[in-house]
PDB file of N, CA and C in Angstrom:
ATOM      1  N   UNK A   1     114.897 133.149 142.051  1.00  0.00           N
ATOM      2  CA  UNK A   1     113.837 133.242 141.067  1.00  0.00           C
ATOM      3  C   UNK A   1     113.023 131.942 141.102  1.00  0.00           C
ATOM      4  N   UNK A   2     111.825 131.740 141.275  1.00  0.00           N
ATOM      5  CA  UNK A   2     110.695 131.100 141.149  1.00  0.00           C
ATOM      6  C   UNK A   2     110.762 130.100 139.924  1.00  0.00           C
ATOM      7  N   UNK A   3     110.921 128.832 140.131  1.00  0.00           N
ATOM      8  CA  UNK A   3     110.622 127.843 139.070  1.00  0.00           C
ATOM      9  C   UNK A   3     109.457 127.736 138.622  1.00  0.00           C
ATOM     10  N   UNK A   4     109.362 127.894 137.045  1.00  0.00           N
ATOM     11  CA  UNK A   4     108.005 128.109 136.803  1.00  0.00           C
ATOM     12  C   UNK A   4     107.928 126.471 136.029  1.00  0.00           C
ATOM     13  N   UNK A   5     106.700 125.361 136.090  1.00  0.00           N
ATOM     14  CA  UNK A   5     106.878 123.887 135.764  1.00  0.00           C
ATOM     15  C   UNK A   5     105.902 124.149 134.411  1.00  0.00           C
ATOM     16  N   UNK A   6     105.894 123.905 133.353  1.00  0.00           N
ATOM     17  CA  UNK A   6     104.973 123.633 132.343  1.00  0.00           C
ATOM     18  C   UNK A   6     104.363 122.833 132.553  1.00  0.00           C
ATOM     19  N   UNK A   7     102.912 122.746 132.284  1.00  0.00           N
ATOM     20  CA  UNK A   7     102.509 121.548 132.547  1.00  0.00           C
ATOM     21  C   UNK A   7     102.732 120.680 131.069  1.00  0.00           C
ATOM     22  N   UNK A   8     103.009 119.336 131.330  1.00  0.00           N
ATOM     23  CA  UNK A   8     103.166 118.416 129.867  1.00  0.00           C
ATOM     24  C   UNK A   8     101.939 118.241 129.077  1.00  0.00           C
ATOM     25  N   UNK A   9     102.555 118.797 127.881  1.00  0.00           N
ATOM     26  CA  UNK A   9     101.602 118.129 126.736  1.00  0.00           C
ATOM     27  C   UNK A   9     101.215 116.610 126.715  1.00  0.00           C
ATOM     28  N   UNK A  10      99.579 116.731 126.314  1.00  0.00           N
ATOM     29  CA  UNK A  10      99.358 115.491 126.584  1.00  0.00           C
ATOM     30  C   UNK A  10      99.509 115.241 125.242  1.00  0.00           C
ATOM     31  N   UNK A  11      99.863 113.574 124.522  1.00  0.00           N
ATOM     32  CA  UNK A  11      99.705 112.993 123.337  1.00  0.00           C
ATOM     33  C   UNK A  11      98.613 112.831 123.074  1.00  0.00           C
ATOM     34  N   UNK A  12      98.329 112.970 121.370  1.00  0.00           N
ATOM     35  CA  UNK A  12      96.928 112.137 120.993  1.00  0.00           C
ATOM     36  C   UNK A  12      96.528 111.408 121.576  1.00  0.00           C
ATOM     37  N   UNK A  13      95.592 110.773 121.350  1.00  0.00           N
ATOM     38  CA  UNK A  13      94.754 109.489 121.489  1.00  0.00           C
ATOM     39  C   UNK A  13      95.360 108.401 120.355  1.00  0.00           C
ATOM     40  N   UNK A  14      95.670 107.564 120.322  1.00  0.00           N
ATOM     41  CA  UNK A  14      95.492 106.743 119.235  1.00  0.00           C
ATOM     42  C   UNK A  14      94.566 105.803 118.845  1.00  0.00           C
ATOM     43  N   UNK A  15      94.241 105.559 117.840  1.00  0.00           N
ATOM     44  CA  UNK A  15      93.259 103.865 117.221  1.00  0.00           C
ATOM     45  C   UNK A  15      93.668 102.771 118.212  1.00  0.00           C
ATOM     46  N   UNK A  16      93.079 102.331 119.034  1.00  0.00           N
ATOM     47  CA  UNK A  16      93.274 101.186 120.291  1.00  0.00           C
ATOM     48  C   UNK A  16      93.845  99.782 119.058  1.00  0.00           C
ATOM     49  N   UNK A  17      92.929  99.716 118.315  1.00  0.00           N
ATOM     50  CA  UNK A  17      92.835  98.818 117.553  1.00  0.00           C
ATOM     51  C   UNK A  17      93.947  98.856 116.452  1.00  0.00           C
ATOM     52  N   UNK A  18      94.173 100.108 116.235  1.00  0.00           N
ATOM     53  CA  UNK A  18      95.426 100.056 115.208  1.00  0.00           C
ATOM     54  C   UNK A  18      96.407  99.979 115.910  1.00  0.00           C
ATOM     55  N   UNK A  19      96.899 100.126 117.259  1.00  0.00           N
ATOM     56  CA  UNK A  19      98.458  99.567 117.894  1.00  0.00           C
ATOM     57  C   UNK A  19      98.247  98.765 117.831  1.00  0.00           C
ATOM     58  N   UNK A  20      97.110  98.288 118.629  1.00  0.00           N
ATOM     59  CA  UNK A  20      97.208  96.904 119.008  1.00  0.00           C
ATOM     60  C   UNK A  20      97.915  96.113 117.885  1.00  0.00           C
ATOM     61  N   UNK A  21      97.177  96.350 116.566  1.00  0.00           N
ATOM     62  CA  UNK A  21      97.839  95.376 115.274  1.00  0.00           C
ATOM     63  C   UNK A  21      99.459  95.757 115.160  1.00  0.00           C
ATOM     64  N   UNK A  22      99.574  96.882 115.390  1.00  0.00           N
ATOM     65  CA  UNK A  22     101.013  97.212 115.051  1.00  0.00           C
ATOM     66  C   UNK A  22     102.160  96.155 115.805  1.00  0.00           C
ATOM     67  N   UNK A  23     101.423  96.388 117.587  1.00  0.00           N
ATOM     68  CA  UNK A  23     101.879  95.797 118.870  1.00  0.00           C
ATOM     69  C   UNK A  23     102.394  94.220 117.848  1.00  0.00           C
ATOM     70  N   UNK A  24     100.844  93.590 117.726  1.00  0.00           N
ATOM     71  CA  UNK A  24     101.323  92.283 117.516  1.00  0.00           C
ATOM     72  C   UNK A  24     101.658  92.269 116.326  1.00  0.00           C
ATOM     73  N   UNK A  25     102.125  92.623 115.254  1.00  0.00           N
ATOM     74  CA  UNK A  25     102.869  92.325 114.554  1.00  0.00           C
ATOM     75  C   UNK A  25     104.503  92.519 114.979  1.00  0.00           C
ATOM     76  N   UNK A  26     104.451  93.768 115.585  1.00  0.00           N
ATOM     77  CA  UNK A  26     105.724  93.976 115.590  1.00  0.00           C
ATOM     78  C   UNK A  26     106.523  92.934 116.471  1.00  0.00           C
ATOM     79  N   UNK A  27     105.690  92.850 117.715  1.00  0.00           N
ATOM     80  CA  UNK A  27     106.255  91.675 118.720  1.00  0.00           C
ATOM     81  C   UNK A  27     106.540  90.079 118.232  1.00  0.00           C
ATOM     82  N   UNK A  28     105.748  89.803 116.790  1.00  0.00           N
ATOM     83  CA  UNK A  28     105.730  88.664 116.454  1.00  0.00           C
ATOM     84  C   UNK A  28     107.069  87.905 116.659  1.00  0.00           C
ATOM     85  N   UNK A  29     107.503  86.489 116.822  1.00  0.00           N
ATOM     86  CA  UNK A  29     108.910  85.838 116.518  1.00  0.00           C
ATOM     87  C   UNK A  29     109.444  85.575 115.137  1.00  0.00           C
ATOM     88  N   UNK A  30     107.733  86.176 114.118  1.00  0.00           N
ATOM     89  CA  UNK A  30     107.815  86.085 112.822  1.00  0.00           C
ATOM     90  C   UNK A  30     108.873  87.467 112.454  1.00  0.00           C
ATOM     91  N   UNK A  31     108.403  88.533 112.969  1.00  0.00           N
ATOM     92  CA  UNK A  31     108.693  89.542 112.496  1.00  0.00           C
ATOM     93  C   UNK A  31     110.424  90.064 113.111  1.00  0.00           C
ATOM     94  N   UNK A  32     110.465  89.625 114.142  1.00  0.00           N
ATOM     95  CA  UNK A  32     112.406  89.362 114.770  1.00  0.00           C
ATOM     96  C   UNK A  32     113.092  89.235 113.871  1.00  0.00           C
ATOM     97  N   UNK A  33     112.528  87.343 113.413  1.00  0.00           N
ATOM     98  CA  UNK A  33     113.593  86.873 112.399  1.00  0.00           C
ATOM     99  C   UNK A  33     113.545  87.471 111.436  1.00  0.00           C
ATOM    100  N   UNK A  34     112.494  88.299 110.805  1.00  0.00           N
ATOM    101  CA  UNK A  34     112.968  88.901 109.556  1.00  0.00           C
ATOM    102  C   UNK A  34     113.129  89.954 109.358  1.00  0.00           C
ATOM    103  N   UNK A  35     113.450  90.431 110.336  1.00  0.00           N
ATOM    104  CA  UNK A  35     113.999  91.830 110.889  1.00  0.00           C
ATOM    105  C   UNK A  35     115.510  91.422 110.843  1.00  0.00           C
ATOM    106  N   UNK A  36     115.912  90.538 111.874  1.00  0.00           N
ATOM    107  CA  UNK A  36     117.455  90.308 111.636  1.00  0.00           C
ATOM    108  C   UNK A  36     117.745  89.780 110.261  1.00  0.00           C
ATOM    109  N   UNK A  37     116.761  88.743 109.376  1.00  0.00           N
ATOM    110  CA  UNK A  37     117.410  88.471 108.421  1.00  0.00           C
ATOM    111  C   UNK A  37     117.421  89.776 107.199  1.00  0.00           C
ATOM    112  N   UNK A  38     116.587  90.923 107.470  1.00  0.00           N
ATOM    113  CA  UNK A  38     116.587  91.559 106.355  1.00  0.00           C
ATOM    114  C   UNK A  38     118.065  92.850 107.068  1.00  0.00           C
ATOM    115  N   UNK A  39     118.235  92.869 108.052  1.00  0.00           N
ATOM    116  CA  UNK A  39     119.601  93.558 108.609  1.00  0.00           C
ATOM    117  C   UNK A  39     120.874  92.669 107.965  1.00  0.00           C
ATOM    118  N   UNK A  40     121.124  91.147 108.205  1.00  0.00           N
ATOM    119  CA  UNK A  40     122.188  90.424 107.729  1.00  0.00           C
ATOM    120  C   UNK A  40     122.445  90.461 105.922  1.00  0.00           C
ATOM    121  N   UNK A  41     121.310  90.917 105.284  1.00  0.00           N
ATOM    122  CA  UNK A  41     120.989  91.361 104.026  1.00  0.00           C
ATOM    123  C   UNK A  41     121.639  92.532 103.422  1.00  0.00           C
ATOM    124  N   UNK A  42     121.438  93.378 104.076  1.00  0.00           N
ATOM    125  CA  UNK A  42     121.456  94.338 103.768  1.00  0.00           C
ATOM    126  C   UNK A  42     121.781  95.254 105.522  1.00  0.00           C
ATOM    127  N   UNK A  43     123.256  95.136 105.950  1.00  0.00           N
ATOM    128  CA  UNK A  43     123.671  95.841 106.906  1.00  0.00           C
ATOM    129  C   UNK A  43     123.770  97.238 106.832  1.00  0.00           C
ATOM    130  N   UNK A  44     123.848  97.911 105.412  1.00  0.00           N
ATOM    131  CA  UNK A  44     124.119  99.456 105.503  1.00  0.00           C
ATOM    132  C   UNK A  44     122.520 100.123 104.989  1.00  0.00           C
ATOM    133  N   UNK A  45     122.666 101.384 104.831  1.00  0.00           N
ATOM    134  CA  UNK A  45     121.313 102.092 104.547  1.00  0.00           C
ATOM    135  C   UNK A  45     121.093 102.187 103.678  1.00  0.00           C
ATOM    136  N   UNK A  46     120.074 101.708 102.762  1.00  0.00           N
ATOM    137  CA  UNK A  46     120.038 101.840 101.437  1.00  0.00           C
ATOM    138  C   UNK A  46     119.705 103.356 100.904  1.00  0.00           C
ATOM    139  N   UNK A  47     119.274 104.111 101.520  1.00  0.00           N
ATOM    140  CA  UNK A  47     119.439 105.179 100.703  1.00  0.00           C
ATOM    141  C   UNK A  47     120.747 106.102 100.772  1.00  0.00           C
ATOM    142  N   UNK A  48     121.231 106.352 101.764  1.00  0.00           N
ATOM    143  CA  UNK A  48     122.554 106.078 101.565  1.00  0.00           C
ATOM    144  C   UNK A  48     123.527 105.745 100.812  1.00  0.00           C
ATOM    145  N   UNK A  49     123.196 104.512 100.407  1.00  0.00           N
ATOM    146  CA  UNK A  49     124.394 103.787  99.368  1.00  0.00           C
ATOM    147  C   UNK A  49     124.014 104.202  97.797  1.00  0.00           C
ATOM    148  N   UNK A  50     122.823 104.930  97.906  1.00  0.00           N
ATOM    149  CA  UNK A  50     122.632 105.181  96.641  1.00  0.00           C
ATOM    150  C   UNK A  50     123.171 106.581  96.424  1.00  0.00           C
ATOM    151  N   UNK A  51     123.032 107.078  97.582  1.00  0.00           N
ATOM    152  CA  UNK A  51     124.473 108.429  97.491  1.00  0.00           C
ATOM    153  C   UNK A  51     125.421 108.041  97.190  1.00  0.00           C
ATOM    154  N   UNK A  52     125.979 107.109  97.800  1.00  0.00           N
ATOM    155  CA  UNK A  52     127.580 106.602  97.645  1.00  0.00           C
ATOM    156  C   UNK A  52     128.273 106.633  98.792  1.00  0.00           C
ATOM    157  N   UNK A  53     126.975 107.054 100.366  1.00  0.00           N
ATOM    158  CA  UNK A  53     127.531 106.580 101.583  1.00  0.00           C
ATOM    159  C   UNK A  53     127.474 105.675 102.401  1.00  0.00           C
ATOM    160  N   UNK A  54     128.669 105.246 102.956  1.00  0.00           N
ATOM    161  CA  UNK A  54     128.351 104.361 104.374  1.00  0.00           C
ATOM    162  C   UNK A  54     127.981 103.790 105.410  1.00  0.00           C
ATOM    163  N   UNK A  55     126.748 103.942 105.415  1.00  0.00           N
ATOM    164  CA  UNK A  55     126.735 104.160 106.444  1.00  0.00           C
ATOM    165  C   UNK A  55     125.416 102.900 107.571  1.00  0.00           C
ATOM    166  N   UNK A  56     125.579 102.962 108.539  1.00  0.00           N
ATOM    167  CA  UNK A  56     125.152 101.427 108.923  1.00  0.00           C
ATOM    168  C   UNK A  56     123.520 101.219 109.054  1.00  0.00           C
ATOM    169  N   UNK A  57     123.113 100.756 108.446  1.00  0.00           N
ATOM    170  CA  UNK A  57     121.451 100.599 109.238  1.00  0.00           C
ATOM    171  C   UNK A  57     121.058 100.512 110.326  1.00  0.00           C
ATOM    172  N   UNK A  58     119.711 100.684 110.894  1.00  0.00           N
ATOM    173  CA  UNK A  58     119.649 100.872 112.442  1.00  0.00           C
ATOM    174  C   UNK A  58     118.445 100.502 112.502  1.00  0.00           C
ATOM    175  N   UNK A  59     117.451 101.157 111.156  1.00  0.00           N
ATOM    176  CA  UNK A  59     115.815 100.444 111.802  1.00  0.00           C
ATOM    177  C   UNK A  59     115.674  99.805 110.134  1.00  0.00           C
ATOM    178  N   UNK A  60     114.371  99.128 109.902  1.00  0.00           N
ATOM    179  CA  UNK A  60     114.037  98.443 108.830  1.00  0.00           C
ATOM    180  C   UNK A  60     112.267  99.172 108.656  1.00  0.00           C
ATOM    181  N   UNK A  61     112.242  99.721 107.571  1.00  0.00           N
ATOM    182  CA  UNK A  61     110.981 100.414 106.898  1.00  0.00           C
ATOM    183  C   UNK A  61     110.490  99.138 106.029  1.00  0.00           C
ATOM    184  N   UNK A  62     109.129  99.504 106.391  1.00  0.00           N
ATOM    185  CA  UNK A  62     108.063  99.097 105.187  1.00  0.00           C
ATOM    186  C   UNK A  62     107.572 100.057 104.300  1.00  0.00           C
ATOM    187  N   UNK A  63     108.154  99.379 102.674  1.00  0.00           N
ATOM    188  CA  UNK A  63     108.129 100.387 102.000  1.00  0.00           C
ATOM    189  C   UNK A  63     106.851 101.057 101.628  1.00  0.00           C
ATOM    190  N   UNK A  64     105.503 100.331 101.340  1.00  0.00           N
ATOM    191  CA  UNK A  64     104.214 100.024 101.355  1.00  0.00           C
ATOM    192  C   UNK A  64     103.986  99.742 102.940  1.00  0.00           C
ATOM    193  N   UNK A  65     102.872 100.640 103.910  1.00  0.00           N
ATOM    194  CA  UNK A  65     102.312 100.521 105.021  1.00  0.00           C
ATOM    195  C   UNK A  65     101.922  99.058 105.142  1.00  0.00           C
ATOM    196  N   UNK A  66     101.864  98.292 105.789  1.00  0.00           N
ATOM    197  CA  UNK A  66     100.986  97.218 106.438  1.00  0.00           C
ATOM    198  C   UNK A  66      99.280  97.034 107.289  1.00  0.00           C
ATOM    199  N   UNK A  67      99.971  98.759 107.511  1.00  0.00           N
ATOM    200  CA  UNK A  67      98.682  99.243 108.391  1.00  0.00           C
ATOM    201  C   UNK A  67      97.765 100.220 107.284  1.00  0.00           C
ATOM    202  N   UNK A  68      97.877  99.979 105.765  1.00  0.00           N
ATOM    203  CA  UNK A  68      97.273 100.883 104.896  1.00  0.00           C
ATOM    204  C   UNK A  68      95.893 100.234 104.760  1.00  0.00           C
ATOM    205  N   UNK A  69      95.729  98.833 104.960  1.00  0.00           N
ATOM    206  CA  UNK A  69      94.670  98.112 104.580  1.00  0.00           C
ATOM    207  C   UNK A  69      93.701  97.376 105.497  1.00  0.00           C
ATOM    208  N   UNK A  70      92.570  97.040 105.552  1.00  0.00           N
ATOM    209  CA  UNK A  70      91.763  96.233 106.502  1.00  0.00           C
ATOM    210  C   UNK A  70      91.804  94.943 106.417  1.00  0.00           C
ATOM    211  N   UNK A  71      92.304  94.679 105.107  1.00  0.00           N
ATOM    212  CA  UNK A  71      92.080  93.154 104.504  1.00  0.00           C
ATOM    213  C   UNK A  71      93.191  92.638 105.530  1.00  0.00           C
ATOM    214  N   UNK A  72      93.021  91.449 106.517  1.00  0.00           N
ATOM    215  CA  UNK A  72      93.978  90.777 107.233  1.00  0.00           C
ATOM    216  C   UNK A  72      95.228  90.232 106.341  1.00  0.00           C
ATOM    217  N   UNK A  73      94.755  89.454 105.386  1.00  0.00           N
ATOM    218  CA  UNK A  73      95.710  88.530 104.145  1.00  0.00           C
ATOM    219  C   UNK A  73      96.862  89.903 103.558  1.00  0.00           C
ATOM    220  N   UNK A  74      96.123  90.860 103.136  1.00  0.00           N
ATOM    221  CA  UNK A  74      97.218  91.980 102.533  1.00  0.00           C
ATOM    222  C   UNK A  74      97.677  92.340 103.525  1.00  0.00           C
ATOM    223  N   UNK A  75      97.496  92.550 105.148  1.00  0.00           N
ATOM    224  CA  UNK A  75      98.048  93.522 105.897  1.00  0.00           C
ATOM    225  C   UNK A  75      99.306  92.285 106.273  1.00  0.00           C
ATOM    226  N   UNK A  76      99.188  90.990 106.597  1.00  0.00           N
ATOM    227  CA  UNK A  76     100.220  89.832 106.588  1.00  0.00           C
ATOM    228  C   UNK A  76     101.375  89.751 105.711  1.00  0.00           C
ATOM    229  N   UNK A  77     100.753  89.859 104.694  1.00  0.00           N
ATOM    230  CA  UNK A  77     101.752  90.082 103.042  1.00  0.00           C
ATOM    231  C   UNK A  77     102.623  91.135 103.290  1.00  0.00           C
ATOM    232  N   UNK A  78     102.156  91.934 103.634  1.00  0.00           N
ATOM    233  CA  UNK A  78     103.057  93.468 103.080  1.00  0.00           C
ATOM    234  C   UNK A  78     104.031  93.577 104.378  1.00  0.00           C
ATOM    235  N   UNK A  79     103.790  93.370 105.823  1.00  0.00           N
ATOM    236  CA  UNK A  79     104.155  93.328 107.380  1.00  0.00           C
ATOM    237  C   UNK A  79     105.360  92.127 107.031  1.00  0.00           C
ATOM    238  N   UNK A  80     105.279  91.345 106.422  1.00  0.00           N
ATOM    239  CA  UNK A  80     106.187  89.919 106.600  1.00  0.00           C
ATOM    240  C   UNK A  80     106.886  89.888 104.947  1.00  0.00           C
ATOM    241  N   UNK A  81     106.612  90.572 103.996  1.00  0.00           N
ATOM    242  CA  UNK A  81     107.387  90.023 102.293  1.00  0.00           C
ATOM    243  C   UNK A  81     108.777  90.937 103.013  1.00  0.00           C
ATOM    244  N   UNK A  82     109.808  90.190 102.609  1.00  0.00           N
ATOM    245  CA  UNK A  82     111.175  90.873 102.297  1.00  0.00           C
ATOM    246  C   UNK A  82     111.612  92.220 101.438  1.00  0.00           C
ATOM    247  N   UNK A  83     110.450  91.791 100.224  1.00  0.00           N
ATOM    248  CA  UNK A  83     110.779  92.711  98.970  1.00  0.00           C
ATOM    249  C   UNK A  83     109.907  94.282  99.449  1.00  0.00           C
ATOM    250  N   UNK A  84     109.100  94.084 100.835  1.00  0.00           N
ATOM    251  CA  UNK A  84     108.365  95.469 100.643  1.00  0.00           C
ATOM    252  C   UNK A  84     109.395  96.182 102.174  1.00  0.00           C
ATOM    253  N   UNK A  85     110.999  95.712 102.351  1.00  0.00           N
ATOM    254  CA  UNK A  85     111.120  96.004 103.527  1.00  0.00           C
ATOM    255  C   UNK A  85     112.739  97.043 103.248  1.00  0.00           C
ATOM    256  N   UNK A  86     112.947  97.482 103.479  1.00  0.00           N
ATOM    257  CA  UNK A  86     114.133  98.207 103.283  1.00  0.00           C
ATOM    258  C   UNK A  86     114.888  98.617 104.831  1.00  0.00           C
ATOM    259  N   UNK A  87     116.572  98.630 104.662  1.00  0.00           N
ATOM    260  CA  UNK A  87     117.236  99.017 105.313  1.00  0.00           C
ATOM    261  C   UNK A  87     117.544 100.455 105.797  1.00  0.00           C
ATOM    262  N   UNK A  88     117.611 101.271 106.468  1.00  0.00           N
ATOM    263  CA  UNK A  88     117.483 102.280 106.724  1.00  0.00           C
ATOM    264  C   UNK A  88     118.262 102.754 107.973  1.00  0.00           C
ATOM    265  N   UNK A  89     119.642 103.678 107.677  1.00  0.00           N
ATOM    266  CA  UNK A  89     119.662 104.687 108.966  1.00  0.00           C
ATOM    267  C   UNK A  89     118.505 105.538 109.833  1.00  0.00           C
ATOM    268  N   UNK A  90     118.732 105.813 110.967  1.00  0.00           N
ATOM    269  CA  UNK A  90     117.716 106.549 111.303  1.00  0.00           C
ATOM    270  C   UNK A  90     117.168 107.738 111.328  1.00  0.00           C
ATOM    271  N   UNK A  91     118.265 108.637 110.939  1.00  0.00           N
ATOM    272  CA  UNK A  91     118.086 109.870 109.987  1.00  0.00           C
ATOM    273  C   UNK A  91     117.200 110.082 108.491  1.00  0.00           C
ATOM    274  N   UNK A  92     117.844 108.528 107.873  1.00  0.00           N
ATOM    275  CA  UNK A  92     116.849 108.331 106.696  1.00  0.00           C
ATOM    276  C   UNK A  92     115.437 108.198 106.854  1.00  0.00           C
ATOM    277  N   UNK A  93     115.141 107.318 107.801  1.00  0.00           N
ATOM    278  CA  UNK A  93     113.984 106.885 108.683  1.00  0.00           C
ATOM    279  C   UNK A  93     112.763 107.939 108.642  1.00  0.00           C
ATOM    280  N   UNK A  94     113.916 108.435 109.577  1.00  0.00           N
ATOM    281  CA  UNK A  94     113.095 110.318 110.484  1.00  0.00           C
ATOM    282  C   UNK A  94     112.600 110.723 108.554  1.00  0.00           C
ATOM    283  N   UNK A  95     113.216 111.112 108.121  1.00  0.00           N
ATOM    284  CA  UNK A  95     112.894 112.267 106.725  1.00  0.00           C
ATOM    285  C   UNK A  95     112.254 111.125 106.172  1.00  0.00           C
ATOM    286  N   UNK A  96     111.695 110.076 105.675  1.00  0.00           N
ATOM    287  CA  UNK A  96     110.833 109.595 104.817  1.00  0.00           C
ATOM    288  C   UNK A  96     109.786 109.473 105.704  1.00  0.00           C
ATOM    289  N   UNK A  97     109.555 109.447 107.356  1.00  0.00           N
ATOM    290  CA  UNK A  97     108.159 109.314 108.041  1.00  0.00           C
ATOM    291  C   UNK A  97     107.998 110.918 107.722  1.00  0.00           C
ATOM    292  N   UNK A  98     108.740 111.805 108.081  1.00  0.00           N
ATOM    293  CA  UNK A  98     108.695 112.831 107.769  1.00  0.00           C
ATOM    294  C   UNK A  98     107.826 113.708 106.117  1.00  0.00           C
ATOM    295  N   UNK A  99     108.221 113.097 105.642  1.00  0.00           N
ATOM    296  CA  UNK A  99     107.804 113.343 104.164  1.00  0.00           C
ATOM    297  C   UNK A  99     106.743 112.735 104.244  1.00  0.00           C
ATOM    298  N   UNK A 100     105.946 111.568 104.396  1.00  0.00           N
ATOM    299  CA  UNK A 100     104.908 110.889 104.179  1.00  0.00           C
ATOM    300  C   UNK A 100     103.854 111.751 104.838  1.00  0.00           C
ATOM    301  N   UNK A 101     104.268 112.389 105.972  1.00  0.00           N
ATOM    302  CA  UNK A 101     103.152 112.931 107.026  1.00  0.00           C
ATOM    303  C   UNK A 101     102.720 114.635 106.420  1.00  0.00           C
ATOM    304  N   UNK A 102     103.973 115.109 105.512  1.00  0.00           N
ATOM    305  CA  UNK A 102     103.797 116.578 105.123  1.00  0.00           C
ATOM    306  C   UNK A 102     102.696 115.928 104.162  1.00  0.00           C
ATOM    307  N   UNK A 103     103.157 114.877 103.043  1.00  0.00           N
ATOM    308  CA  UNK A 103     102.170 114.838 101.731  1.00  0.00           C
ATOM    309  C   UNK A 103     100.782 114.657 102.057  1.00  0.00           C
ATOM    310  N   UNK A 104     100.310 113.845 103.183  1.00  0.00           N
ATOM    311  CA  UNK A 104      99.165 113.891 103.973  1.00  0.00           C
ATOM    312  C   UNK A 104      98.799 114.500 104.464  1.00  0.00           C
ATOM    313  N   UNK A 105      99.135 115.855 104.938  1.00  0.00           N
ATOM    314  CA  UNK A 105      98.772 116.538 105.396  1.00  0.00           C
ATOM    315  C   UNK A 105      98.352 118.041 104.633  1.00  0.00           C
ATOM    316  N   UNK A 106      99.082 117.801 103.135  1.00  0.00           N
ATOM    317  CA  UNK A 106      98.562 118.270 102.201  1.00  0.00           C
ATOM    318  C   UNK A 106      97.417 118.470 101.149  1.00  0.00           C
ATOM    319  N   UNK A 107      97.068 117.041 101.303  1.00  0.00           N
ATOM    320  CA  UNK A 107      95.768 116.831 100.898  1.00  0.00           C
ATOM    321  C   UNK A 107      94.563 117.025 102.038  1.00  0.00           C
TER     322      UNK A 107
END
């Protein structure tokens, strides 16, 4: 029987200009260290623990976007404060990008 090949979906396009900011923030040596220091903080998932489970963190969310604003000074603030950053499994992760994208897509 004949292999039939799909051809691949291509991805969006994205904002050149909005990775790019993402790129360098994320790559920063600013943003490492406080990536590991907000992991040594807070090693398990916080939503999670508010169930009452165990379970280990894996990525770190911004609770407030960084990328919501144009203003450079607020997009610095919110990308780098501790208090706007939370611990997160990656299951938790998946369902709150998840949720953010249905409510937007609702309006």
């Amino acid at each position: 029987m004949p292999t039939i090949n799909k051809p691949k979906r291509k991805k969006p396009k994205t904002n050149n200009q909005y990775d790019s900011e993402r790129r360098r923030i994320y790559n920063s040596e600013r943003w490492r260290s406080l990536r590991l220091r907000k992991f040594a903080a807070n090693p398990l998932c916080e939503v999670c623990e508010e169930k009452g489970l165990t379970v280990p963190a894996e990525d770190i969310h911004h609770i407030k976007s960084f990328m919501g604003t144009d203003d450079k000074v607020t997009q610095g603030w919110l990308a780098y404060d501790m208090d706007n950053l939370q611990s997160l499994c990656k299951q938790c992760h998946q369902l709150i990008h998840n949720e953010h994208a249905q409510s937007c897509n609702q309006t």
